[in-house]
N, C-alpha and C. Protein backbone atom coordinates (compact mmCIF):
# COMPACT_ATOMS: atom_id res chain seq x y z
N UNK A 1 115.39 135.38 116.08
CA UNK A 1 115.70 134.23 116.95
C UNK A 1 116.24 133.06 116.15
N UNK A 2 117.01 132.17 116.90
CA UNK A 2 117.37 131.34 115.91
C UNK A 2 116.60 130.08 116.48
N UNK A 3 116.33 129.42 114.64
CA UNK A 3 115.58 128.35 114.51
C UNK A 3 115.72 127.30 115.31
N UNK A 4 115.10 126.58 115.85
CA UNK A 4 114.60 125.53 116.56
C UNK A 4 114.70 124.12 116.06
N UNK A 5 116.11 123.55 116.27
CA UNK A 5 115.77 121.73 115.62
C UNK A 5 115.02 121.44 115.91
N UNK A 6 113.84 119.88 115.17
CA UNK A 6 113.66 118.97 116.21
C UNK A 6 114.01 117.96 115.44
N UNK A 7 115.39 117.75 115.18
CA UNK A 7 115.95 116.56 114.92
C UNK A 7 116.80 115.95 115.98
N UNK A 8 116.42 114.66 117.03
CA UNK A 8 116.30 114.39 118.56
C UNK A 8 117.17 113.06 117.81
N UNK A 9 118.48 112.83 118.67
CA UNK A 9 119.35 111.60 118.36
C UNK A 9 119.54 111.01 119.79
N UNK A 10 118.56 109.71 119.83
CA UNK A 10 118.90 108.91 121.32
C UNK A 10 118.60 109.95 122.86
N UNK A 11 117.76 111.02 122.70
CA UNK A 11 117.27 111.86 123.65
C UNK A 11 116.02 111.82 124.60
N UNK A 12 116.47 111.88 125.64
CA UNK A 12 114.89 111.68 126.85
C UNK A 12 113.59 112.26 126.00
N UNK A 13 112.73 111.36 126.28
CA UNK A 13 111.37 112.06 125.90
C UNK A 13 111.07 113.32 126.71
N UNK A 14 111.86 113.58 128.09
CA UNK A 14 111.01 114.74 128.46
C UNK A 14 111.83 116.07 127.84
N UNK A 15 113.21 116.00 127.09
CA UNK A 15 114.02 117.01 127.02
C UNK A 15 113.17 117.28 125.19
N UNK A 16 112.73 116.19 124.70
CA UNK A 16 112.53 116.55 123.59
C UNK A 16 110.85 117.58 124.05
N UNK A 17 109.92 117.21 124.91
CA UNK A 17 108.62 117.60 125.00
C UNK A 17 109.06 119.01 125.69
N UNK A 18 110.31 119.28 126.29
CA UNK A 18 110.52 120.57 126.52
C UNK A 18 110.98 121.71 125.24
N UNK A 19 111.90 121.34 124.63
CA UNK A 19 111.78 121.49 123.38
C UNK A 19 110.45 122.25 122.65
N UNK A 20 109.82 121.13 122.74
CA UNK A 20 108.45 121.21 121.52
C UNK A 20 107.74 122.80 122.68
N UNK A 21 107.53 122.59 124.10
CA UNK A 21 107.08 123.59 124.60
C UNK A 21 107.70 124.57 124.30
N UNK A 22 108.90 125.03 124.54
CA UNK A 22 109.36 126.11 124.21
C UNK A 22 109.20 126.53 122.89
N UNK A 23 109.23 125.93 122.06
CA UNK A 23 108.80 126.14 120.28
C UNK A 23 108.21 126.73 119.94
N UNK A 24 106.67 125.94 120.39
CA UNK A 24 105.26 126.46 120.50
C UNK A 24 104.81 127.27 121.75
N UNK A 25 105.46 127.36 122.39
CA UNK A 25 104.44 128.57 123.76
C UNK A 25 103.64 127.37 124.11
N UNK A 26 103.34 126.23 124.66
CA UNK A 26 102.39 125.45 124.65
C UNK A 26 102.96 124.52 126.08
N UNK A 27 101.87 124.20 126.96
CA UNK A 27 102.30 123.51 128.06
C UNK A 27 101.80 122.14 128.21
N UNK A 28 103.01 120.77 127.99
CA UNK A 28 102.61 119.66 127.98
C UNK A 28 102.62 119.01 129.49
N UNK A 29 101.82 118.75 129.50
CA UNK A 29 102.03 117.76 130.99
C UNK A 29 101.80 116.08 130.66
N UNK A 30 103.00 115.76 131.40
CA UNK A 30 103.77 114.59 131.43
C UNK A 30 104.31 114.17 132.56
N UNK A 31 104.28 112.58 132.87
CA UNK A 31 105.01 111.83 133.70
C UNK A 31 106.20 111.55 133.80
N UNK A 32 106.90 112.87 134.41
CA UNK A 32 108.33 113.27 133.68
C UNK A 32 109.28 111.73 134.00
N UNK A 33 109.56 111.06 135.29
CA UNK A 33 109.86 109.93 136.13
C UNK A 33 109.75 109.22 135.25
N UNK A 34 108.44 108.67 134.04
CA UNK A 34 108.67 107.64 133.63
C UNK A 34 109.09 108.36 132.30
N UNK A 35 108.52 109.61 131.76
CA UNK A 35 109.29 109.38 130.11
C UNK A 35 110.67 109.71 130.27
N UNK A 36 111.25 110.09 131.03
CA UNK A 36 112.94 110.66 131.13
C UNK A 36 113.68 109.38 130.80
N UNK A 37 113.15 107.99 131.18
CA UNK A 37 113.60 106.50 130.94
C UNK A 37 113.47 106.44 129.58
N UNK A 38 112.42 107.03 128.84
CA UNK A 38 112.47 106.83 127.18
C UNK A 38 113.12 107.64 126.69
N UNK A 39 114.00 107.14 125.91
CA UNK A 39 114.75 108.13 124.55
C UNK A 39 113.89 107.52 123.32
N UNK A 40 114.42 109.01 122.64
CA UNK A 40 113.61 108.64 121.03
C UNK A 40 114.71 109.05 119.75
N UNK A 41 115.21 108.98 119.37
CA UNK A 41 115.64 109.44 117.77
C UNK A 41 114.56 109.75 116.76
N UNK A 42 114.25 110.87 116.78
CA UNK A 42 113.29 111.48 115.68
C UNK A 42 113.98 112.52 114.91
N UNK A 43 113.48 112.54 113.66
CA UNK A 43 113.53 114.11 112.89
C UNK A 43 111.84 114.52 112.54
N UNK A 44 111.54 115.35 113.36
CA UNK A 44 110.17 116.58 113.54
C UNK A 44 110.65 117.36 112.75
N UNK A 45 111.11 117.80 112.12
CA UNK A 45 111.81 119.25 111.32
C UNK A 45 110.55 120.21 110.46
N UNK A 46 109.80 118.27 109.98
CA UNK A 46 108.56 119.28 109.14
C UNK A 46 107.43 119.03 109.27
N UNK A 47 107.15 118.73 110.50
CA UNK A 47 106.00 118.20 111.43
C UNK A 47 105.51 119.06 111.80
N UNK A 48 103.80 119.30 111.74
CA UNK A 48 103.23 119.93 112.42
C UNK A 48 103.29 119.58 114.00
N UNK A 49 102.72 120.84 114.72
CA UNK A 49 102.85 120.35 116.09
C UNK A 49 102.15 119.15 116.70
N UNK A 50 100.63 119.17 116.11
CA UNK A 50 99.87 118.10 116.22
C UNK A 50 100.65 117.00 115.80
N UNK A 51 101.54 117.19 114.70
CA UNK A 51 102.11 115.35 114.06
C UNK A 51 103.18 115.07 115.15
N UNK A 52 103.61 116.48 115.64
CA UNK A 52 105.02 116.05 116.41
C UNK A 52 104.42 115.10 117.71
N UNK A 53 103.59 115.36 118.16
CA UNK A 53 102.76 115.21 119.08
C UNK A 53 102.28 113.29 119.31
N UNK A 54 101.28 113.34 118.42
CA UNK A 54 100.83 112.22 117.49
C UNK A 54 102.25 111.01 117.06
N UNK A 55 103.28 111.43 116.93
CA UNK A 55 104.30 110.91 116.06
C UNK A 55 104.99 110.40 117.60
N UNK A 56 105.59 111.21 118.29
CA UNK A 56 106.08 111.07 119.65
C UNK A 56 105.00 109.86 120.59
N UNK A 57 103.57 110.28 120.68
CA UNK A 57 102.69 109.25 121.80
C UNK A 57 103.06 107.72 120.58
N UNK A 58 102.97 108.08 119.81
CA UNK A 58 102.97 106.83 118.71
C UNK A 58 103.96 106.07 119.02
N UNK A 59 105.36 106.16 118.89
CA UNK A 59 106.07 105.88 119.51
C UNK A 59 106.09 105.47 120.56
N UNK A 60 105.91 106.04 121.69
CA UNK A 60 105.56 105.43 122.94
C UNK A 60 104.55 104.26 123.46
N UNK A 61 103.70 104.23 122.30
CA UNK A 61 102.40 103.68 122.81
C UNK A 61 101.71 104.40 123.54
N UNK A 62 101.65 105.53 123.65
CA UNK A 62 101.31 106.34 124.59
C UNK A 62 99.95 107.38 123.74
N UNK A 63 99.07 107.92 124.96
CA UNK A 63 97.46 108.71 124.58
C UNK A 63 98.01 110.04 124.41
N UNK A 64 97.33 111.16 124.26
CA UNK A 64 97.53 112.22 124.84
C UNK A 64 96.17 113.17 124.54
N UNK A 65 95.73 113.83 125.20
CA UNK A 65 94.53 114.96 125.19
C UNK A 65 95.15 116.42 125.02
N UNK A 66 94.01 117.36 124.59
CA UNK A 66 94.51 118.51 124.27
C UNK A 66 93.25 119.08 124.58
N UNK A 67 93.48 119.97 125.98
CA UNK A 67 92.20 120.62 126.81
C UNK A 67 93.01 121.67 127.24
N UNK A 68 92.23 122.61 126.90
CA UNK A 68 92.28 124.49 127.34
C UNK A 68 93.84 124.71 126.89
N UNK A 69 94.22 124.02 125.91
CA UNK A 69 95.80 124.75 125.39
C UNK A 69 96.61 123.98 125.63
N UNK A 70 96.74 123.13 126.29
CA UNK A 70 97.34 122.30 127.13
C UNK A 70 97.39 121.22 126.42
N UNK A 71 98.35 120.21 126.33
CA UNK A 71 98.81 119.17 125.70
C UNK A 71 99.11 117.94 127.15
């Protein structure tokens, strides 16, 4: 398969958190309505998923929990 950027230039937060799902097999739930208004410019390239995670709410000002797999 071919490799997976996550180097994100001026891109919706929800296209990048789709991204990261597809990556990882992992299902984030999000307030798609309001993050689709945020863009981010990041390079994740050598981020764990947790940092990508962590690094992204950081940015935002934003929480996030991680219950039964789920982000």
């Amino acid at each position: 398969p071919k490799p997976v950027s996550f180097t994100f230039e001026d891109q919706p937060v929800g296209t990048i958190l789709r991204t990261i799902e597809r990556a990882y097999d992992v299902k984030i739930s999000y307030d798609e309505a309001r993050l689709n208004r945020c863009r981010l410019t990041a390079s994740l390239d050598e981020e764990t998923l947790p940092d990508k995670i962590r690094l992204i709410c950081q940015s935002l000002q934003a929480d996030y929990t991680l219950t039964d797999g789920q982000i």
